[in-house]
N, C-alpha and C. Protein backbone atom coordinates (compact mmCIF):
# COMPACT_ATOMS: atom_id res chain seq x y z
N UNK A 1 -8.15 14.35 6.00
CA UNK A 1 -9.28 13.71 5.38
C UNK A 1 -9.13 12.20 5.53
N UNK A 2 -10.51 11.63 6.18
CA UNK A 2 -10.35 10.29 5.91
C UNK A 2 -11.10 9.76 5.04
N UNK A 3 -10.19 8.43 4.54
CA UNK A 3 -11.05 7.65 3.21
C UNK A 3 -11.16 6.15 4.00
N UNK A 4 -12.75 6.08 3.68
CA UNK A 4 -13.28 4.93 4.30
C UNK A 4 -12.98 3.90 3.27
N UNK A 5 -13.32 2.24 3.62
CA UNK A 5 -13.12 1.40 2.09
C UNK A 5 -13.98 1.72 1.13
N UNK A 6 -15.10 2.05 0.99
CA UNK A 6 -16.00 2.21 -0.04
C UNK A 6 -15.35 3.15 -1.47
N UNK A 7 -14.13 4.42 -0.35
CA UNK A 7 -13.57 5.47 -1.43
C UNK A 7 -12.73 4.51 -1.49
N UNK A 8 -11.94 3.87 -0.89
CA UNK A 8 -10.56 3.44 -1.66
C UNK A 8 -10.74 2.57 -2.78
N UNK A 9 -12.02 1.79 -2.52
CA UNK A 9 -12.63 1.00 -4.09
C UNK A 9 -12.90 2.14 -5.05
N UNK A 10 -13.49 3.32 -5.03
CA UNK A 10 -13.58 4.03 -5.95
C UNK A 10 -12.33 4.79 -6.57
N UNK A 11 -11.12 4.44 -6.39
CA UNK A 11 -9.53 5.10 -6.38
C UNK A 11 -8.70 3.99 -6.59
N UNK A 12 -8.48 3.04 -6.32
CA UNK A 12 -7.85 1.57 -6.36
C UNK A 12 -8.59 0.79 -7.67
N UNK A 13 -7.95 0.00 -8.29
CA UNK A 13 -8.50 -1.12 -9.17
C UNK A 13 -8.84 -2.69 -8.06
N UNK A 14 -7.83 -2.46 -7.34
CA UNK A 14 -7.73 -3.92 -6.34
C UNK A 14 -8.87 -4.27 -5.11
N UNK A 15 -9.74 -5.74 -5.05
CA UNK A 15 -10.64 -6.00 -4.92
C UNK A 15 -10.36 -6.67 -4.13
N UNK A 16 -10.99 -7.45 -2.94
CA UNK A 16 -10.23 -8.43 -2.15
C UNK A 16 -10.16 -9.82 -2.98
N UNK A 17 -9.08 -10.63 -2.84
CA UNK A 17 -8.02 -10.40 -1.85
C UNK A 17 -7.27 -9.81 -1.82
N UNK A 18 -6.67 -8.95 -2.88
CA UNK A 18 -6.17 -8.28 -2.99
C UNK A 18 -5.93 -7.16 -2.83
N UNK A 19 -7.18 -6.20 -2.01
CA UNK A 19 -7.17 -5.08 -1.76
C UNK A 19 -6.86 -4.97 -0.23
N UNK A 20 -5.81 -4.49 -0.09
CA UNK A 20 -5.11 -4.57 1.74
C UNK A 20 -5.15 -3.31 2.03
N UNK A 21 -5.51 -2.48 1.85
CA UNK A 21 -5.95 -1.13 2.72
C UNK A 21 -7.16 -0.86 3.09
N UNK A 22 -7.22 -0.96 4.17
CA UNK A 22 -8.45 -0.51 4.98
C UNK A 22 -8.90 0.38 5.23
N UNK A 23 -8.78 1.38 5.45
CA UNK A 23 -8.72 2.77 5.70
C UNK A 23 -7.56 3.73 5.12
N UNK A 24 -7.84 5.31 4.74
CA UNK A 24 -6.96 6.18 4.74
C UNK A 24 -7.22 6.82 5.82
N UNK A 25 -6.48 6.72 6.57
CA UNK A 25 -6.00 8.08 7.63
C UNK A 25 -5.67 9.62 7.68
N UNK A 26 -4.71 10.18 6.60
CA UNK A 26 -4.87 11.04 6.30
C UNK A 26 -4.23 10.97 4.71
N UNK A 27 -4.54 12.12 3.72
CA UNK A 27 -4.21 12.40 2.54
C UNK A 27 -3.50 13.61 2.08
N UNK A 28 -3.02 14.01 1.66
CA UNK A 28 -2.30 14.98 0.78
C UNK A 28 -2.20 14.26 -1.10
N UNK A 29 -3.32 14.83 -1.48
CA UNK A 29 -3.20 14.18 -2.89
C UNK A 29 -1.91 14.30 -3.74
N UNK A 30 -1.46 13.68 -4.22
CA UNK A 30 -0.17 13.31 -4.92
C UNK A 30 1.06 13.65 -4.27
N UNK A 31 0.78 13.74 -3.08
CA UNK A 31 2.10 14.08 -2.42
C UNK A 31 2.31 13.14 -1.50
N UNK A 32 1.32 12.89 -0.66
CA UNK A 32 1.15 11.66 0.67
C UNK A 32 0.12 11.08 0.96
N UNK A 33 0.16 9.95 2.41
CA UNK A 33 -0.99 9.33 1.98
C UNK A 33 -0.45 8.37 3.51
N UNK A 34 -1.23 8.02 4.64
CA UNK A 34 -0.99 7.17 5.62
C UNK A 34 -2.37 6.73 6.08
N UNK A 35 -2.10 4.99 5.91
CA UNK A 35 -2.99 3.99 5.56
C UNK A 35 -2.87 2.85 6.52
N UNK A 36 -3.80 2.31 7.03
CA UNK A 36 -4.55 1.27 7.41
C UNK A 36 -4.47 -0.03 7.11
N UNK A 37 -4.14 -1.22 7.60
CA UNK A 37 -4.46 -2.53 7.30
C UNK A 37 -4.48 -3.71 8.32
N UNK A 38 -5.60 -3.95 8.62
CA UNK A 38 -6.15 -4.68 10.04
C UNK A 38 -5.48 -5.80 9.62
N UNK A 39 -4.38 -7.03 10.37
CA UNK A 39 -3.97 -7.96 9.64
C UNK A 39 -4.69 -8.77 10.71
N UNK A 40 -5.77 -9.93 9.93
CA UNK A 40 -6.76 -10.94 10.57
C UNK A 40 -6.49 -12.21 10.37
N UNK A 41 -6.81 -12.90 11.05
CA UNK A 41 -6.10 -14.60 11.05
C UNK A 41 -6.81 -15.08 9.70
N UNK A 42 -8.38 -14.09 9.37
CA UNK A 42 -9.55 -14.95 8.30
C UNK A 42 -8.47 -14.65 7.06
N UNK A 43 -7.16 -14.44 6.67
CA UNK A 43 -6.61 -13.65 5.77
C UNK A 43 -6.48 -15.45 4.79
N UNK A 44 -6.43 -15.69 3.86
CA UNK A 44 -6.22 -16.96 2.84
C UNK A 44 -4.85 -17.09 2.81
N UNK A 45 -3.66 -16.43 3.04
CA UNK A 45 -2.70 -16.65 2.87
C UNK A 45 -2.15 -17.56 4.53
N UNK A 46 -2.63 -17.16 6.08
CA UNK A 46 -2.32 -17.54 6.77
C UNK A 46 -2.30 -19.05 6.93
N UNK A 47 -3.50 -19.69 5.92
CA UNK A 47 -3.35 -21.10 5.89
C UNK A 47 -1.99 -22.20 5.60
N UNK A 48 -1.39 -21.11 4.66
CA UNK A 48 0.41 -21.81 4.67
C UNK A 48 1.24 -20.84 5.05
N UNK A 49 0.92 -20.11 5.38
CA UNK A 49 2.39 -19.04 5.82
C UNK A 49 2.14 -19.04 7.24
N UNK A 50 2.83 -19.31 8.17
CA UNK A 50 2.80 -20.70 8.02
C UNK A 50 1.53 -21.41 9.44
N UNK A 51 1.67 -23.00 8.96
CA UNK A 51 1.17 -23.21 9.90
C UNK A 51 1.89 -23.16 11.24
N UNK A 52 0.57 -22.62 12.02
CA UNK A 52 0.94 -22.70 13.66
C UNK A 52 1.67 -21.68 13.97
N UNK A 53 2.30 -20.63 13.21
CA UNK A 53 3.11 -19.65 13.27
C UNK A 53 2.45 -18.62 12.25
N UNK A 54 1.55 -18.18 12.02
CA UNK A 54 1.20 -17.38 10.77
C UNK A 54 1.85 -15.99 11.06
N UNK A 55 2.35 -15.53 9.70
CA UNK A 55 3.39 -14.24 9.51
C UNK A 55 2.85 -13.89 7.98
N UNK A 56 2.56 -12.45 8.43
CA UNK A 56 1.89 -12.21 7.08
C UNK A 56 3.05 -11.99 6.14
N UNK A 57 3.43 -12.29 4.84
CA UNK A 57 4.13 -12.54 3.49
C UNK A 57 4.68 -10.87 3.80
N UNK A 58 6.37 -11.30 3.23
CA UNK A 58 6.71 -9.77 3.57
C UNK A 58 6.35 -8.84 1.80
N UNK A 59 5.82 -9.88 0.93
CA UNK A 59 5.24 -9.18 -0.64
C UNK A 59 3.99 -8.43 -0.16
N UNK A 60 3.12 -9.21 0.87
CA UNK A 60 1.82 -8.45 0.77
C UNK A 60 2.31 -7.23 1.82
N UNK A 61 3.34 -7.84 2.84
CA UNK A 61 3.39 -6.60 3.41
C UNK A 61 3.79 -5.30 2.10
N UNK A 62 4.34 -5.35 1.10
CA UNK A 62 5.41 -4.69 0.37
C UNK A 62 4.07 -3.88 -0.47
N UNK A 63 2.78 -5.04 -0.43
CA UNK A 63 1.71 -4.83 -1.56
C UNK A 63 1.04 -3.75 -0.84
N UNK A 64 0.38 -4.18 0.58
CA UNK A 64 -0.53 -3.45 1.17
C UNK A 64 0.47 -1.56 1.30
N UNK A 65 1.81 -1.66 1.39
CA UNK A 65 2.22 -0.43 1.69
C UNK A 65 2.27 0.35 -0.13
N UNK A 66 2.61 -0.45 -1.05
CA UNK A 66 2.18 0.39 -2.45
C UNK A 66 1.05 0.64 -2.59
N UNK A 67 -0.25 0.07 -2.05
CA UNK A 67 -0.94 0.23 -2.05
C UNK A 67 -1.70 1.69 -1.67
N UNK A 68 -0.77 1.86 -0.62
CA UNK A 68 -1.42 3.39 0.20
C UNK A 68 -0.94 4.51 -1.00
N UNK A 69 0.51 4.22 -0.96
CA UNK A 69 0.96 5.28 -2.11
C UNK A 69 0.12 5.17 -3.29
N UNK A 70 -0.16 4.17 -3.81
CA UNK A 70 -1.13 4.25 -5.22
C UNK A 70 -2.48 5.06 -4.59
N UNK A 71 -3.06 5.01 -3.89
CA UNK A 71 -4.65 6.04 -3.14
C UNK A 71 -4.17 7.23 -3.37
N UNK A 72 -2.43 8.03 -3.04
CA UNK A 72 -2.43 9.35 -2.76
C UNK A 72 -2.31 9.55 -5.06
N UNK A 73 -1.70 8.76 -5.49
CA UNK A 73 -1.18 9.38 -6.34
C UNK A 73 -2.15 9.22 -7.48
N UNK A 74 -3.52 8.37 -7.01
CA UNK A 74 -4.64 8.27 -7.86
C UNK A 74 -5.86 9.14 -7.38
N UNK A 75 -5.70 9.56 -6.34
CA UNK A 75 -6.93 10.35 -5.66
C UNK A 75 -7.10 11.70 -6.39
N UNK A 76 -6.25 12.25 -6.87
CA UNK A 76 -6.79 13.73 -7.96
C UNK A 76 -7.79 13.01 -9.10
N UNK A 77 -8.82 13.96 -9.52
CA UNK A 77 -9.60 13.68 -10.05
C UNK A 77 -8.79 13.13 -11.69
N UNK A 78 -7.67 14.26 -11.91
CA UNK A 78 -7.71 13.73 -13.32
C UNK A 78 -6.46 12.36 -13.47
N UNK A 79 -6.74 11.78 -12.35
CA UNK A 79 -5.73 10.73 -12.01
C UNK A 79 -6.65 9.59 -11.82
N UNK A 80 -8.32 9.90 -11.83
CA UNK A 80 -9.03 8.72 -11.44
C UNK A 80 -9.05 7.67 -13.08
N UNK A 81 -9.06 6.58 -12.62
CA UNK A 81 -9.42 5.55 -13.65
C UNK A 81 -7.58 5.13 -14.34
N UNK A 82 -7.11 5.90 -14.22
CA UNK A 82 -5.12 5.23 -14.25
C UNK A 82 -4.66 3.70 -12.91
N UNK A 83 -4.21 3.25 -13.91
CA UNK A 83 -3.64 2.50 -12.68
C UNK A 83 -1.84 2.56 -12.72
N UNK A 84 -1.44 2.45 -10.86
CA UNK A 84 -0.25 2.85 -11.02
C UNK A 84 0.59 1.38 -10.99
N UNK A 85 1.44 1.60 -11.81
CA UNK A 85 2.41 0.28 -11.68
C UNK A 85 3.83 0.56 -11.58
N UNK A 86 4.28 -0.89 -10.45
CA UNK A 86 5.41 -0.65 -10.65
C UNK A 86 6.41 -1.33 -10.82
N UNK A 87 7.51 -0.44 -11.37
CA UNK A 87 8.73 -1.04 -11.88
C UNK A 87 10.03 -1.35 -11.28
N UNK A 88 10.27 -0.91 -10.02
CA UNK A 88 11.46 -1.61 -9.66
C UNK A 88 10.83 -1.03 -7.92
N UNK A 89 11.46 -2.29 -7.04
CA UNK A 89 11.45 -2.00 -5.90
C UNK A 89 12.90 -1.86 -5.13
N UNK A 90 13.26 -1.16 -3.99
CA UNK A 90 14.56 -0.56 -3.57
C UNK A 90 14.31 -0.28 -2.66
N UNK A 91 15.50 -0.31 -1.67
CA UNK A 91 16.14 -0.14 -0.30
C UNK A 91 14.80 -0.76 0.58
N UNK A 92 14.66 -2.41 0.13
CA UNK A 92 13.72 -2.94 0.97
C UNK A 92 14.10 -3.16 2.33
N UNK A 93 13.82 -3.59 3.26
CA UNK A 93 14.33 -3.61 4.49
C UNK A 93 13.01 -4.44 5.63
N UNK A 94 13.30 -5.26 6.04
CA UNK A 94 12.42 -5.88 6.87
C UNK A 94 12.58 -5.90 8.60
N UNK A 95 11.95 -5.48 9.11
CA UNK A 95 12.53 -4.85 10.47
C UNK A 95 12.09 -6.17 11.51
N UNK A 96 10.91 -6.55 11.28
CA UNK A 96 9.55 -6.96 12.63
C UNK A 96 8.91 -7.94 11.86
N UNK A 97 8.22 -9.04 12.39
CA UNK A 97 7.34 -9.78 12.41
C UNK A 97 5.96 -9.39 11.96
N UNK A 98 5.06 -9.48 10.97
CA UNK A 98 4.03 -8.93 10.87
C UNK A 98 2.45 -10.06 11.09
N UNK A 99 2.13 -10.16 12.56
CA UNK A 99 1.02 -11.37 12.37
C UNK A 99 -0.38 -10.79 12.68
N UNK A 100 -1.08 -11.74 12.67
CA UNK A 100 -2.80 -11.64 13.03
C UNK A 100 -2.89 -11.08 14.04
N UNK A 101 -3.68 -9.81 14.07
CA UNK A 101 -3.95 -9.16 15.45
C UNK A 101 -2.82 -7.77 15.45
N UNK A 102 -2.35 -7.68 14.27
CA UNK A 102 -1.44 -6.17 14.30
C UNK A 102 -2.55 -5.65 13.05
N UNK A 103 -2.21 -4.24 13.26
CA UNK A 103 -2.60 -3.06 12.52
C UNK A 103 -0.99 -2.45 11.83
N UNK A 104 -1.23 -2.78 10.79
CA UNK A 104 -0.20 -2.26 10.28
C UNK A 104 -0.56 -0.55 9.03
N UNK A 105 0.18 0.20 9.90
CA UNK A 105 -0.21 1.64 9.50
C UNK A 105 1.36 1.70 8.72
N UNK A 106 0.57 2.36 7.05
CA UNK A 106 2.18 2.96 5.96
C UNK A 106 1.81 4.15 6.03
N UNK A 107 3.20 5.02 5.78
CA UNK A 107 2.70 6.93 5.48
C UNK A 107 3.93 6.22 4.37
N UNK A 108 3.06 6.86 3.63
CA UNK A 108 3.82 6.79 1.96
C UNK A 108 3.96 8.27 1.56
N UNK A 109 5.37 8.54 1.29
CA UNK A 109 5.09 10.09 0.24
C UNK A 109 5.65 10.07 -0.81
N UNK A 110 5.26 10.41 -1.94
CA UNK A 110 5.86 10.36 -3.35
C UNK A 110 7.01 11.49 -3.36
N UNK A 111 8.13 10.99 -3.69
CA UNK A 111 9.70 11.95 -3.62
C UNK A 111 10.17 12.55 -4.68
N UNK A 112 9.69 12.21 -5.91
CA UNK A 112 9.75 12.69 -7.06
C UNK A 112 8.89 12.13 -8.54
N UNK A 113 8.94 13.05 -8.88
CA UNK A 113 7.97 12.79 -10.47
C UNK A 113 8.62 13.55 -11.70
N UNK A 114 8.51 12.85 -12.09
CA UNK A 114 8.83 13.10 -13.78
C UNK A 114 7.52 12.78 -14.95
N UNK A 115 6.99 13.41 -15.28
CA UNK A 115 6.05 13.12 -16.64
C UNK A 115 5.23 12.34 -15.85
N UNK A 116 5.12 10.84 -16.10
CA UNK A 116 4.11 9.83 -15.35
C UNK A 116 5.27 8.60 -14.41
N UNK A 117 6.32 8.96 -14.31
CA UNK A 117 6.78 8.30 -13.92
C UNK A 117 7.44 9.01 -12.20
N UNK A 118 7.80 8.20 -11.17
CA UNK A 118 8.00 8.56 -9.99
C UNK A 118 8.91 7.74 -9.09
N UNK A 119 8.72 8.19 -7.68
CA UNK A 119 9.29 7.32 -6.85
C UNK A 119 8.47 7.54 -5.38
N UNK A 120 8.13 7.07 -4.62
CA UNK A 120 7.48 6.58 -3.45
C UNK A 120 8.02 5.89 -2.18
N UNK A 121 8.35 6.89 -1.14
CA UNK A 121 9.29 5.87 -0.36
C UNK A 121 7.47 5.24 0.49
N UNK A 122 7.74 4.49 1.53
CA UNK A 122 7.00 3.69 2.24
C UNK A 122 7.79 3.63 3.55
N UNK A 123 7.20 3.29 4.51
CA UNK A 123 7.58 3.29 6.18
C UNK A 123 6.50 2.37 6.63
N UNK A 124 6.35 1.09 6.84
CA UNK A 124 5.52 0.43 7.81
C UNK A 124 5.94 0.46 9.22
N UNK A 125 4.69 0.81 9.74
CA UNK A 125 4.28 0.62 11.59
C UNK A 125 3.58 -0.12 12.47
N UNK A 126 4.10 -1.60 13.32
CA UNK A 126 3.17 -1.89 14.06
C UNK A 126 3.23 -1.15 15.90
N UNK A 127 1.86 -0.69 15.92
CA UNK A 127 2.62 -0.18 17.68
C UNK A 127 3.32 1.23 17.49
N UNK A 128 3.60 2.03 16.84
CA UNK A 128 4.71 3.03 16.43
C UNK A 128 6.25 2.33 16.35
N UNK A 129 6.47 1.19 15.76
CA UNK A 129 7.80 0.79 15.57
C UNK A 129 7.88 0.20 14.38
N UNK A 130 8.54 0.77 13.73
CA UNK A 130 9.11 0.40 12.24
C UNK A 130 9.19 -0.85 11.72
N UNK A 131 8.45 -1.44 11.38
CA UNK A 131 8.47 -3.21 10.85
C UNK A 131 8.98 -3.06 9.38
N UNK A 132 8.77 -2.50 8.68
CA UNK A 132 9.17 -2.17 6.63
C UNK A 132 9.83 -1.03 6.37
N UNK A 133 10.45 -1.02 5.65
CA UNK A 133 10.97 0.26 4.75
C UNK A 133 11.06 -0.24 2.91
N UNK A 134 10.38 0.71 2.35
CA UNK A 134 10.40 0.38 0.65
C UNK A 134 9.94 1.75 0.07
N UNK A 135 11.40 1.57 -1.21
CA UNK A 135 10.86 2.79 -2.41
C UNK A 135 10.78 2.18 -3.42
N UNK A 136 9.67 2.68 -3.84
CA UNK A 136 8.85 2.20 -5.41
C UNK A 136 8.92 3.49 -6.45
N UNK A 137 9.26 2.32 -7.43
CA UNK A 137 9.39 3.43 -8.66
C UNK A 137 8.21 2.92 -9.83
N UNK A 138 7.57 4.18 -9.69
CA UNK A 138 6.32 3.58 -10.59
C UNK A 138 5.88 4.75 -11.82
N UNK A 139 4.92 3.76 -12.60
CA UNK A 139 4.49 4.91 -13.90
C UNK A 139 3.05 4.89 -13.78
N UNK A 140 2.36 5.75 -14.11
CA UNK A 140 1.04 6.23 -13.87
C UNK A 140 0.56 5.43 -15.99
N UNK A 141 -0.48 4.63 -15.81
CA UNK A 141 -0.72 4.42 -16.97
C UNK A 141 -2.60 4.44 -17.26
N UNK A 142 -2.65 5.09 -18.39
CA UNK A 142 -4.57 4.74 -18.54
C UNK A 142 -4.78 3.32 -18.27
N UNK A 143 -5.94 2.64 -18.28
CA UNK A 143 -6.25 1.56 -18.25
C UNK A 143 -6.06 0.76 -19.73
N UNK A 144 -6.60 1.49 -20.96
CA UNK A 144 -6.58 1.19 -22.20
C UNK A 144 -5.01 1.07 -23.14
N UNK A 145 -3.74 1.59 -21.96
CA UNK A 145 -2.67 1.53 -22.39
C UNK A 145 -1.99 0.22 -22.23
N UNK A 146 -3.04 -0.70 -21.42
CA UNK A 146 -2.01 -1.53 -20.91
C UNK A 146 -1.80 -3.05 -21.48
């Protein structure tokens, strides 16, 4: 199944600029989730990161790949309107260069759950070659909890 942007606004809280997934590619609700993010020179951050050399931020890289995992683990219906947050990041790893004019594709799968709480590894790809690696440990919360 693919999710165009229009669904990922209806599943996501995050709006641009902040919203870095472009597409879902494919889904497995609460289990997986491999995602999309066109990286474009028009991006607001390329203006200092840096000049003459722009490299997209390895946080947004870190953001846009929680990002995919938050679509799989909010896409069940009785998961809509929660937002997922998280609490510790692990076994980060930065492989590759990430600039204007790459497509950077995450397959995120959630590795374990407990109650509302979890873990999420992440794999970024430019080209089929590994640029990121990150596991997120996050808690599923209502909106009104927070």
């Amino acid at each position: 199944m693919v999710l165009e942007i229009e669904d990922i606004m209806k599943v996501l809280p995050h709006r641009p600029p902040m919203l870095l997934v472009d597409r879902i590619l494919e889904i497995d609700p609460f289990k997986s989730a491999t995602g999309l993010k066109n990286i474009t020179m028009n991006e607001p951050q390329f203006a200092g990161h840096f000049p003459g050399h722009p490299i997209m931020p390895g946080v947004l890289q870190l953001e846009a790949m929680a990002q995919v995992g938050g679509v799989a683990m909010l896409y069940p219906e009785e998961h809509r309107g929660k937002i997922a947050l998280f609490g510790a990041m692990d076994n980060i790893k930065f492989k590759k260069m990430v600039v204007p004019g790459d497509t950077l594709i995450t397959k995120a799968e959630i590795v374990k759950v407990r109650g509302v709480f979890g873990v999420l590894h992440t794999d970024g790809y430019v080209d089929d070659k590994l640029v990121a690696v990150a596991d997120f440990t996050f808690v599923l919360k209502k909106r009104d909890e927070l």
